[in-house]
C-alpha atoms as a PDB file:
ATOM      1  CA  UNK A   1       0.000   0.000   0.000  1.00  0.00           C
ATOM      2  CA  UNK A   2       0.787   3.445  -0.564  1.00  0.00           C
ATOM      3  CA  UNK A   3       0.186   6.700   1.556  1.00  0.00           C
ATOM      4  CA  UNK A   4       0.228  10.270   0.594  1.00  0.00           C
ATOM      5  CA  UNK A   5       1.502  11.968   3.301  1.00  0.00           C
ATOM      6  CA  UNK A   6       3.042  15.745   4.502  1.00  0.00           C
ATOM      7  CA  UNK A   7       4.601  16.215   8.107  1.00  0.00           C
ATOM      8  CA  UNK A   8       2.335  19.703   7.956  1.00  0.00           C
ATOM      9  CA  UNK A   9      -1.020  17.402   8.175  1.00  0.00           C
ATOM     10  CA  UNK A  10      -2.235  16.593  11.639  1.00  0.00           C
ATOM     11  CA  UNK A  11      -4.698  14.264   9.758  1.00  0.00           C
ATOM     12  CA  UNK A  12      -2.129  12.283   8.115  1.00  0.00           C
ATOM     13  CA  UNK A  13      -0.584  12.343  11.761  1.00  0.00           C
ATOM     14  CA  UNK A  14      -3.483  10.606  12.937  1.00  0.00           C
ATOM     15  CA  UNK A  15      -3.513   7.863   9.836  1.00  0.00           C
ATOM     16  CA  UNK A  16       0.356   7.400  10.768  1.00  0.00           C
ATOM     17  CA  UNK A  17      -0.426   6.570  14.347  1.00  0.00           C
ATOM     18  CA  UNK A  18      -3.090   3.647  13.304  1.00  0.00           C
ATOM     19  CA  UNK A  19      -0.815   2.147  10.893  1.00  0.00           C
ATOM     20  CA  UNK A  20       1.515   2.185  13.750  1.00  0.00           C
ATOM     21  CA  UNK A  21      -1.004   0.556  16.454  1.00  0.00           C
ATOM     22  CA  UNK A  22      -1.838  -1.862  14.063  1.00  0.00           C
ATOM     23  CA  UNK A  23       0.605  -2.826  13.109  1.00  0.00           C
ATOM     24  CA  UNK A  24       1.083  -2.272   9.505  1.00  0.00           C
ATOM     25  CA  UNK A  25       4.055  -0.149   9.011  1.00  0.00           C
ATOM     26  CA  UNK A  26       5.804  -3.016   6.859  1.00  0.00           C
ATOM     27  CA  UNK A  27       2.872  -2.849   4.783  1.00  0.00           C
ATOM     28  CA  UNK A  28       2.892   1.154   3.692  1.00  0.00           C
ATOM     29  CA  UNK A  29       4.990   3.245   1.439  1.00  0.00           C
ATOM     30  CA  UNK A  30       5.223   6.500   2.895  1.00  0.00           C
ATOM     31  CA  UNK A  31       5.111   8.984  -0.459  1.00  0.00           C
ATOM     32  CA  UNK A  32       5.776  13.052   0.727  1.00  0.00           C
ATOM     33  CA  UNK A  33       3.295  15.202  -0.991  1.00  0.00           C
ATOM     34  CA  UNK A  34       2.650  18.877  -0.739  1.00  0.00           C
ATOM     35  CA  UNK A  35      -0.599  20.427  -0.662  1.00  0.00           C
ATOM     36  CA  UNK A  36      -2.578  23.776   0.412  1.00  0.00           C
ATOM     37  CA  UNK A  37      -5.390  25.641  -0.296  1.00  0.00           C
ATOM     38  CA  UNK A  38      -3.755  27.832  -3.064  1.00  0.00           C
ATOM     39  CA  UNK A  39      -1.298  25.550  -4.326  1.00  0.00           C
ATOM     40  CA  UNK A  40      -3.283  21.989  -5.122  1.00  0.00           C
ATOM     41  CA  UNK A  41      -1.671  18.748  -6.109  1.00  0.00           C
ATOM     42  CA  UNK A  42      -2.253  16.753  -9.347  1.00  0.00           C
ATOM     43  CA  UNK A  43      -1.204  13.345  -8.430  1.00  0.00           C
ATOM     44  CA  UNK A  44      -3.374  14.029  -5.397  1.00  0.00           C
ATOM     45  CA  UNK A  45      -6.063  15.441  -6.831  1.00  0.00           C
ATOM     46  CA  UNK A  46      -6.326  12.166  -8.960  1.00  0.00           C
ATOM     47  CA  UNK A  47      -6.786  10.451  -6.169  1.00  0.00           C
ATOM     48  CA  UNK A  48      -8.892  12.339  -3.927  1.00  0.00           C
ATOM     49  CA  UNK A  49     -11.291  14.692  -5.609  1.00  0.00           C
ATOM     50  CA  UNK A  50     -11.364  16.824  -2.888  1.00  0.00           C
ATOM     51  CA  UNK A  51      -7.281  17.199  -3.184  1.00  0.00           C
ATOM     52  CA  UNK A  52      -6.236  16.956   0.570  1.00  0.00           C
ATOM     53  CA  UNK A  53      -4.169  14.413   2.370  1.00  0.00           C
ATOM     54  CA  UNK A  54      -3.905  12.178   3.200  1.00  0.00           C
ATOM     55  CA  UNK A  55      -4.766   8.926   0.539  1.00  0.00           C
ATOM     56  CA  UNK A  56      -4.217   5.802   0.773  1.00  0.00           C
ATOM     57  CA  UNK A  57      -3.499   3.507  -2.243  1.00  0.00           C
ATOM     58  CA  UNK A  58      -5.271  -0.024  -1.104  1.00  0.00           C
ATOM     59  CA  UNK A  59      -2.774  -2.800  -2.306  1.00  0.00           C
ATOM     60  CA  UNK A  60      -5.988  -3.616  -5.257  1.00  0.00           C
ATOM     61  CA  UNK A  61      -5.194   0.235  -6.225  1.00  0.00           C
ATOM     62  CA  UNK A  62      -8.264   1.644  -5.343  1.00  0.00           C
ATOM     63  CA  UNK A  63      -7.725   5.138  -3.727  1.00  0.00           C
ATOM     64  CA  UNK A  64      -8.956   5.394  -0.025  1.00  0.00           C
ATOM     65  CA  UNK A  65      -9.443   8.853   1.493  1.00  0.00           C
ATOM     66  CA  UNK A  66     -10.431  11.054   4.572  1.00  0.00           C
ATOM     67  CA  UNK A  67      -8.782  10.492   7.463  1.00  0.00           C
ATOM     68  CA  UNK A  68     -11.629   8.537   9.046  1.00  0.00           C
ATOM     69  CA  UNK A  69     -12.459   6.501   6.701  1.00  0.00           C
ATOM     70  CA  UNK A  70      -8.740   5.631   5.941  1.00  0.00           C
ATOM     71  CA  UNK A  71      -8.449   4.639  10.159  1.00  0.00           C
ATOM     72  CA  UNK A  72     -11.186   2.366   9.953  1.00  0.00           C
ATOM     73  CA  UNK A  73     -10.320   0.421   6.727  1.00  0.00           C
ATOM     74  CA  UNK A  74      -6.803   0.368   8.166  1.00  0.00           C
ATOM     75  CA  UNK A  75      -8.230  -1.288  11.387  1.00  0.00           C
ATOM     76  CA  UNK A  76      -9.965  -3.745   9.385  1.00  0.00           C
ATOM     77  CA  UNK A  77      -6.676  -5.115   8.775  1.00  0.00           C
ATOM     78  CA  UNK A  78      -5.155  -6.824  11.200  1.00  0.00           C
ATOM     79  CA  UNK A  79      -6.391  -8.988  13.864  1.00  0.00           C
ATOM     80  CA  UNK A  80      -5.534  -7.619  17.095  1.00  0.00           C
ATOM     81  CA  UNK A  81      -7.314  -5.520  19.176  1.00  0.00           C
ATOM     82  CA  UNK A  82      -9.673  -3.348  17.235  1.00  0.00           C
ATOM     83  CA  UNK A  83      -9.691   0.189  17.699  1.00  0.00           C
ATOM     84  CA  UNK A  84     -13.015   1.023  16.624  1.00  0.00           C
ATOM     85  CA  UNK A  85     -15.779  -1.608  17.747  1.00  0.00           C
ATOM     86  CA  UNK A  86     -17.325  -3.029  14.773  1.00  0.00           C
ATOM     87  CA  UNK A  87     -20.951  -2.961  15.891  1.00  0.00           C
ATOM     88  CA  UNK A  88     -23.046  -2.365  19.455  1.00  0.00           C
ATOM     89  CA  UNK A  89     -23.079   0.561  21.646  1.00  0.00           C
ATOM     90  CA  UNK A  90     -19.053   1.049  22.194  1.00  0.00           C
ATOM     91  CA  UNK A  91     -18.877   2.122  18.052  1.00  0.00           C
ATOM     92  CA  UNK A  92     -20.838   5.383  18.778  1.00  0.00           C
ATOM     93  CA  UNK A  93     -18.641   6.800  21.464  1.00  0.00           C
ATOM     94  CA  UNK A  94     -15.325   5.790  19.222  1.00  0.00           C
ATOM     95  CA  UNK A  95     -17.006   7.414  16.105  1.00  0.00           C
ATOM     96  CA  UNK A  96     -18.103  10.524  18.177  1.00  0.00           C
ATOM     97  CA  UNK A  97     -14.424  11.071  19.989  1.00  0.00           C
ATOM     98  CA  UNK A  98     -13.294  10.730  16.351  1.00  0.00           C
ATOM     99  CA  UNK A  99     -15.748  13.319  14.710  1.00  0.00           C
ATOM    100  CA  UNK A 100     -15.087  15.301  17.762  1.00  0.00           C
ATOM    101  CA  UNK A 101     -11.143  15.276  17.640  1.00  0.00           C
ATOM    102  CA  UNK A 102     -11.555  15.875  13.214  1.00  0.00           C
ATOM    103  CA  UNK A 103     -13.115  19.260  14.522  1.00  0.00           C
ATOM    104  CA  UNK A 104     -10.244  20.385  16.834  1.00  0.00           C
ATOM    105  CA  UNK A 105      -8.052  19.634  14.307  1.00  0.00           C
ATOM    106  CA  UNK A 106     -10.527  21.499  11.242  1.00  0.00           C
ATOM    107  CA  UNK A 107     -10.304  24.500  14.323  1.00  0.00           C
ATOM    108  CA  UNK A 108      -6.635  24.580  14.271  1.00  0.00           C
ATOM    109  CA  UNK A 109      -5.954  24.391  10.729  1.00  0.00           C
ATOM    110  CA  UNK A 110      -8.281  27.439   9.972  1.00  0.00           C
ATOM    111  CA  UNK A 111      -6.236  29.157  12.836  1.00  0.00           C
ATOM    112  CA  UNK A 112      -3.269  28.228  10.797  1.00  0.00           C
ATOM    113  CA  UNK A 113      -4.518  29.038   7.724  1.00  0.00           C
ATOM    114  CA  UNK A 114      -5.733  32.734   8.670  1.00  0.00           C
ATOM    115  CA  UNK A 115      -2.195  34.158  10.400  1.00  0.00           C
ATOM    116  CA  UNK A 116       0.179  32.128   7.580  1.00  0.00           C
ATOM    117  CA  UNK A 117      -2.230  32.610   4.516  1.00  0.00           C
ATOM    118  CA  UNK A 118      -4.446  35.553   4.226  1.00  0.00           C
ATOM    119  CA  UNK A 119      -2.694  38.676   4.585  1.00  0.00           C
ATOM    120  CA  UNK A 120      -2.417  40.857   7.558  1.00  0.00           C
ATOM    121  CA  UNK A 121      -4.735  43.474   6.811  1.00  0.00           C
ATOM    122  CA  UNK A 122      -7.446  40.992   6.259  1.00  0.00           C
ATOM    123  CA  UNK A 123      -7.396  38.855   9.224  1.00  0.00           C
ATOM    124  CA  UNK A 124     -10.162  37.961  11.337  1.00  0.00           C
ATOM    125  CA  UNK A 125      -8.989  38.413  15.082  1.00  0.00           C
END
């Protein structure tokens, strides 16, 4: 398998540490790729229509993206302990801390975003 992936992406950060807790590191090609909101990626963009990282390349080639959907397929793949319940009442918890910590991280990327990217005069405080 094959993931896209940019040190600058606390959502690729996330997909890193699941490949890592299950296990799978042998499995992925890390590939560095650069993207931002004014500078898009082709090869990327190929892969995910919505451009952002990261992607995963499934070993069939099929192109896997979002960073939740590319934990929970990567959890599907190994046997040990599972770190989102597959069914019952523990799943809704995991999926809300998920959506939940996706929205700190959506928070702090806009933050980013505003003081790096738009210039000064046009900030929002």
């Amino acid at each position: 398998m094959k993931l896209y992936v940019s040190s600058a992406s606390p959502y690729v950060r996330k997909v890193s540490i699941v490949v890592r807790e299950a296990g799978l590191a042998a499995r992925i090609e890390e590939v560095v790729a650069s993207v931002s909101p004014v500078a898009p990626n082709e090869q990327v963009s190929r892969d995910n229509p919505l451009g952002k990282l990261p992607v995963l390349i499934a070993d069939d080639g099929s192109a896997i993206y979002d960073s939740p959907v590319i934990c929970e397929y990567l959890d599907s793949l190994h046997s040990g302990r599972k770190l989102f319940p597959a069914a019952g009442p523990a799943r809704w918890p995991a999926l809300k801390l998920q959506a939940l910590a996706d929205g700190l991280l959506d928070a702090a990327l806009l933050a980013r975003y505003e003081t790096a990217l738009r210039p000064e005069p046009l900030r929002w405080p």
